[in-house]
Protein backbone atom coordinates (compact mmCIF):
# COMPACT_ATOMS: atom_id res chain seq x y z
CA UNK A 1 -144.10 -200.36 120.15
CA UNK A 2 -147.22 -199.43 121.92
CA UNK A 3 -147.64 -195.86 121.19
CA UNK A 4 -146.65 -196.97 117.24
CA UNK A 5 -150.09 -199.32 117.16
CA UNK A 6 -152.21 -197.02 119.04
CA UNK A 7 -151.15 -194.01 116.59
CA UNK A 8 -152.28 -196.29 113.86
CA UNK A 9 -155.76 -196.70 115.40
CA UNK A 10 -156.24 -193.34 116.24
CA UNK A 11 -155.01 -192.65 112.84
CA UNK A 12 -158.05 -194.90 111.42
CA UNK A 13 -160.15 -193.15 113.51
CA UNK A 14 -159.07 -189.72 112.51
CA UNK A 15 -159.84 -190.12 108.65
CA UNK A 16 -163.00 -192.11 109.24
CA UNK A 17 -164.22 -188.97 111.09
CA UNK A 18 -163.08 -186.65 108.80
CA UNK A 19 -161.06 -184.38 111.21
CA UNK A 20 -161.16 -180.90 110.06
CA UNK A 21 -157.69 -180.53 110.78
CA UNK A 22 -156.29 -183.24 108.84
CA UNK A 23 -158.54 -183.13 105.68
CA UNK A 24 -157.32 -179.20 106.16
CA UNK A 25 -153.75 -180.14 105.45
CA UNK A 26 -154.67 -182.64 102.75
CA UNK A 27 -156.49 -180.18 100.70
CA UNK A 28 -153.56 -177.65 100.90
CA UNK A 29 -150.89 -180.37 99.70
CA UNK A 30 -153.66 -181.68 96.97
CA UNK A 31 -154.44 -177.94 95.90
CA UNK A 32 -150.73 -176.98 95.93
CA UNK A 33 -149.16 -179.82 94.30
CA UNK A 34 -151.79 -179.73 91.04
CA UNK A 35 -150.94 -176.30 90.26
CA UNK A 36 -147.18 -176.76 90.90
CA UNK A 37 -147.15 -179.38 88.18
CA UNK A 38 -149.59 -178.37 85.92
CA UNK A 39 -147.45 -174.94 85.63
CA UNK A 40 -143.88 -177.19 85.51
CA UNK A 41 -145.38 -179.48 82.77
CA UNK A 42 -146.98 -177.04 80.76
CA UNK A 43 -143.30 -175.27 80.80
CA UNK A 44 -140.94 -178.12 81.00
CA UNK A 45 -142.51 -180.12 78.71
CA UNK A 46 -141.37 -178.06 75.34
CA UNK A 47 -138.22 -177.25 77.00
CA UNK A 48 -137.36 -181.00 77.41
CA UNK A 49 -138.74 -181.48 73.91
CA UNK A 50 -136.81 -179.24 72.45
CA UNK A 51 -133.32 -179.79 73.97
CA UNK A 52 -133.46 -183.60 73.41
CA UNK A 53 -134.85 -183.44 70.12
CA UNK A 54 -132.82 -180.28 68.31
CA UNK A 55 -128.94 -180.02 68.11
CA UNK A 56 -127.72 -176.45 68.80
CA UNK A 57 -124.96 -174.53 70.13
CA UNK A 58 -124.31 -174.59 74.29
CA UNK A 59 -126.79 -178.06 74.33
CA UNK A 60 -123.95 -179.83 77.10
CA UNK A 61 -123.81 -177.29 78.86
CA UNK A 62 -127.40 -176.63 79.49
CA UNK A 63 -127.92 -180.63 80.08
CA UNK A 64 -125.33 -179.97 82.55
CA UNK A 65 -127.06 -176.85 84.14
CA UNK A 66 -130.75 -178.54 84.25
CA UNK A 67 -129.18 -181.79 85.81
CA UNK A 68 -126.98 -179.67 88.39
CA UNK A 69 -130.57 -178.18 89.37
CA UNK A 70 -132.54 -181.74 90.05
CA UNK A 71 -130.39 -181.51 93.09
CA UNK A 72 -131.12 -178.02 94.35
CA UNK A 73 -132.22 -178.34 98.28
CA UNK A 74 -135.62 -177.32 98.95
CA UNK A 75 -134.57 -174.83 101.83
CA UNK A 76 -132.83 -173.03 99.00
CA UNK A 77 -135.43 -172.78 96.72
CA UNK A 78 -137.56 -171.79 99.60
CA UNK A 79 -135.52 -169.00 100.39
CA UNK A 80 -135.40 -167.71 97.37
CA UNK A 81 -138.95 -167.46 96.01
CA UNK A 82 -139.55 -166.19 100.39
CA UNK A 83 -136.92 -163.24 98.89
CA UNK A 84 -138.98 -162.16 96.04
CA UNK A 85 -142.63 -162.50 97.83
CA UNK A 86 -142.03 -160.87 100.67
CA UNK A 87 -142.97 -156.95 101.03
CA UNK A 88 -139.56 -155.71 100.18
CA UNK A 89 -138.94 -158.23 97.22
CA UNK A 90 -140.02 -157.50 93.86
CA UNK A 91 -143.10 -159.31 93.93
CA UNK A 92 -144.07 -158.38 97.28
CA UNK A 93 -146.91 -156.29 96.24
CA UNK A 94 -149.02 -159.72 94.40
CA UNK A 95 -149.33 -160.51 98.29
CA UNK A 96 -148.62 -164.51 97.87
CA UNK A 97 -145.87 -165.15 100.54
CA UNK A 98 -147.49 -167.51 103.50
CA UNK A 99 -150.36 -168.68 100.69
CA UNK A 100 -150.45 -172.04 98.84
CA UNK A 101 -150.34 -170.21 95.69
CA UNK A 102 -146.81 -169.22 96.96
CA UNK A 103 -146.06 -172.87 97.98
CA UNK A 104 -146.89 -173.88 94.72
CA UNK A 105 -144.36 -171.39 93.15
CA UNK A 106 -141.61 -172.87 95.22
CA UNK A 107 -142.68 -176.51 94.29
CA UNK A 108 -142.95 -175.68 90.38
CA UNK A 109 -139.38 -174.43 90.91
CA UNK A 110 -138.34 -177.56 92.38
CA UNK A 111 -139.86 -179.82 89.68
CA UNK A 112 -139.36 -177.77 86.52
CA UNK A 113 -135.45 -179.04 86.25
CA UNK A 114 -136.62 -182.62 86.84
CA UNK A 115 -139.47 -182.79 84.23
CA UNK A 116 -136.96 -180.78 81.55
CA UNK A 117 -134.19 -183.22 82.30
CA UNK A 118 -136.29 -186.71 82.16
CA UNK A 119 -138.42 -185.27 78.71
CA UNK A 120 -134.78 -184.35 77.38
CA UNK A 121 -133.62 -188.03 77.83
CA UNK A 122 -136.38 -189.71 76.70
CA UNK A 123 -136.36 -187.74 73.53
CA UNK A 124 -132.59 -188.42 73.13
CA UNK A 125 -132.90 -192.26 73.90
CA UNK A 126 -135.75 -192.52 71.01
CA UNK A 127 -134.78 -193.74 67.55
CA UNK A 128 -132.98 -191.22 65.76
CA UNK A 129 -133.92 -192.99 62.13
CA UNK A 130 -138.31 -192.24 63.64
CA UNK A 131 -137.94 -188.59 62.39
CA UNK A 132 -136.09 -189.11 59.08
CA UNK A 133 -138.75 -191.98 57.92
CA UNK A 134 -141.58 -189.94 58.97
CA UNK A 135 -140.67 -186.68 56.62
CA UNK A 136 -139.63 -189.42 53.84
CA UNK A 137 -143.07 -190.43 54.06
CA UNK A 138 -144.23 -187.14 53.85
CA UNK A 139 -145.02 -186.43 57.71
CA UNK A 140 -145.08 -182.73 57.96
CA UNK A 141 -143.74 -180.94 61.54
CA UNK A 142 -146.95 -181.25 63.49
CA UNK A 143 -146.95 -185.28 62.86
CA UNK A 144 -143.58 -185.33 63.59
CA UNK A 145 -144.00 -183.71 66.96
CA UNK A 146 -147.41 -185.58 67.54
CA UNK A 147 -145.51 -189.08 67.04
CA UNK A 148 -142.09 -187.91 68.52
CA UNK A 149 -144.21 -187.18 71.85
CA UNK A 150 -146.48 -190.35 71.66
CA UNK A 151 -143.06 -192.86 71.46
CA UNK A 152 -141.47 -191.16 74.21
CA UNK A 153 -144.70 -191.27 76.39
CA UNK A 154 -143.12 -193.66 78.98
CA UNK A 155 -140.41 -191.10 79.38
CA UNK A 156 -142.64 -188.23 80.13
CA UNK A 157 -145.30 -190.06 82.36
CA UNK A 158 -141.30 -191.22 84.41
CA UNK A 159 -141.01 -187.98 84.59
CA UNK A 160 -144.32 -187.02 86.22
CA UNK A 161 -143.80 -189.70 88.65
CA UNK A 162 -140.36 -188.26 89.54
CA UNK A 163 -141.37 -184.65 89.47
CA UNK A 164 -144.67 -184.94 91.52
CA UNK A 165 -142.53 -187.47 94.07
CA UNK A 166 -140.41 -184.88 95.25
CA UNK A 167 -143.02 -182.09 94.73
CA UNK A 168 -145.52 -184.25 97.43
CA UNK A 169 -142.85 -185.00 99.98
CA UNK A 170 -140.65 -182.07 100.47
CA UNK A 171 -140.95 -179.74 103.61
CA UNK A 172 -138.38 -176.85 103.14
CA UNK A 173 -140.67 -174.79 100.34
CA UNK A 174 -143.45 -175.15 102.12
CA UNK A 175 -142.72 -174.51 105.85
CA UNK A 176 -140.51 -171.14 104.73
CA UNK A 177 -143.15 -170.14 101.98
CA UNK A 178 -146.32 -170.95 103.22
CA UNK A 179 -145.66 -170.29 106.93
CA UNK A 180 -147.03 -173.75 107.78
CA UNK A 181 -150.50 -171.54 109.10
CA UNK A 182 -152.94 -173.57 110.63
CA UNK A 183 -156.47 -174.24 108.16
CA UNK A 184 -154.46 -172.16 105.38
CA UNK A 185 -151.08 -173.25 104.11
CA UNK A 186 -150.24 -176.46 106.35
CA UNK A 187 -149.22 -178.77 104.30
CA UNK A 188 -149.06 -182.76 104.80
CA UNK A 189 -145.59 -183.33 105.73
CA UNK A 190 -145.03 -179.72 107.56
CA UNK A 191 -148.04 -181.16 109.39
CA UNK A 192 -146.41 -184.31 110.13
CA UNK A 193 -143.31 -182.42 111.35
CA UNK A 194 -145.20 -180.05 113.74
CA UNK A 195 -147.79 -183.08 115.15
CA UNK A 196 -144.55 -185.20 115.77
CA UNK A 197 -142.82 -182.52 117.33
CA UNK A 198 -145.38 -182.02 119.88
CA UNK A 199 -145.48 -185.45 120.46
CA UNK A 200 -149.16 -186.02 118.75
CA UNK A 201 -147.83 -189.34 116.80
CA UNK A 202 -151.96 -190.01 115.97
CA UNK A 203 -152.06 -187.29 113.53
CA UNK A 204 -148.73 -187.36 112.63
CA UNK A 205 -149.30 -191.35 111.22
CA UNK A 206 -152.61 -190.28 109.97
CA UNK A 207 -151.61 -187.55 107.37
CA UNK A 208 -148.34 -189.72 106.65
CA UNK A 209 -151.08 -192.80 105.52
CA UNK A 210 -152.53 -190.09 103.49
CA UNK A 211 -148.98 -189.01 101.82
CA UNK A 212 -148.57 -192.85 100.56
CA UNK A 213 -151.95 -193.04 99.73
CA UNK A 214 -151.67 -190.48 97.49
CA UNK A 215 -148.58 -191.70 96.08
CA UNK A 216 -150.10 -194.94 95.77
CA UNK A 217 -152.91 -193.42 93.92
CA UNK A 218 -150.63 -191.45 91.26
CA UNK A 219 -148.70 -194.21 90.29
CA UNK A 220 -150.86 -196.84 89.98
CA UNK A 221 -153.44 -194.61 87.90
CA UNK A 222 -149.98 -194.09 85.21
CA UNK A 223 -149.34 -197.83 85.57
CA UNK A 224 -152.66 -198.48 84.52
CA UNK A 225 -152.72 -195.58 81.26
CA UNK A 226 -149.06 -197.04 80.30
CA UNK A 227 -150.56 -201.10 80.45
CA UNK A 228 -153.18 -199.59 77.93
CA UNK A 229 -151.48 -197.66 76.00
């Protein structure tokens, strides 16, 4: 119980100094994790849209796909996207294996199926009768879309929450992708891994503080944006 307590005050001590090495590892999970979900939102936003909102030919079965993926292990995904970045993949020659603009590939991988699935459910679970009384009251498509989006805004802010959850905490992307390289592409929790591995529990407690901190952060800045809205 000891060695818990004094991790926790050398922990204190190591963000209230500002170790390099920590804040390093914080700014590569930050920096990684915004592009990773700026690029799945700006993609799995209309994809969710349109799926929940549109009936068309093959829709259960592409439900069925995107929900299969929300499971996919992040190992696998890291695999993959290590296949096509490294020199003999197809994308080898954009040089972004073992960079956090590779990590951040991986990651938008891994959250795309969750933000498509959650914006496809809230669309579905939203009054069917909204759409038919806004074009009888002479709503044309962009107002459609524009209140379509605005009453499912719960669903897509659940979403966000769910997608950048998994995107913050996973380790397999990130340690086979980004290499887990010291001041470059170490991550939080490939960080906590290593430090705890070699028996440094200080910095391993200290960057996992961080990790709900920043959790903490993200959902209670959507709490307060869905209380006033």
């Amino acid at each position: 119980m000891d060695f818990i307590l004094n991790g926790l005050f050398k922990a204190f001590e190591l963000l209230i100094n500002f170790d390099p090495e920590t804040f390093s590892a914080i700014y590569a999970t930050v920096r990684a994790s915004i592009i990773s979900m700026t690029v799945s939102l700006i993609i799995g936003l209309p994809i969710g849209f349109f799926i929940g909102f549109f009936s068309f030919p093959c829709k259960v079965q592409i439900r069925t796909i995107v929900d299969t993926l929300q499971a996919l292990p992040t190992v696998l995904i890291g695999l993959l996207v290590y296949a096509f970045l490294t020199r003999r993949g197809p994308l080898g020659h954009m040089g972004l294996l073992f960079t956090v603009q590779g990590i951040a590939i991986g990651q938008s991988i891994l959250a795309l199926p969750i933000v498509i699935a959650l914006t496809a459910s809230a669309v579905e679970s939203m009054d069917q009768n909204l759409s038919i009384t806004l074009i009888s009251l002479g709503a044309n498509r962009r107002q459609v879309f524009l209140s379509t989006l605005w009453e499912t805004r719960f669903g897509i802010l659940a979403a966000f929450v769910n997608a950048y959850g998994r995107v913050l905490t996973e380790v397999g992307i990130s340690m086979m992708v980004g290499g887990n390289i010291k001041w470059q592409t170490r991550t939080i929790t490939t960080a906590i891994a290593l430090e705890t591995n070699k028996g440094e529990f200080a910095c391993g407690i200290s960057l996992g503080l961080v990790l709900l901190f920043i959790a903490f952060t993200v959902n209670f800045i959507l709490s307060f944006l869905r209380n006033k809205t």
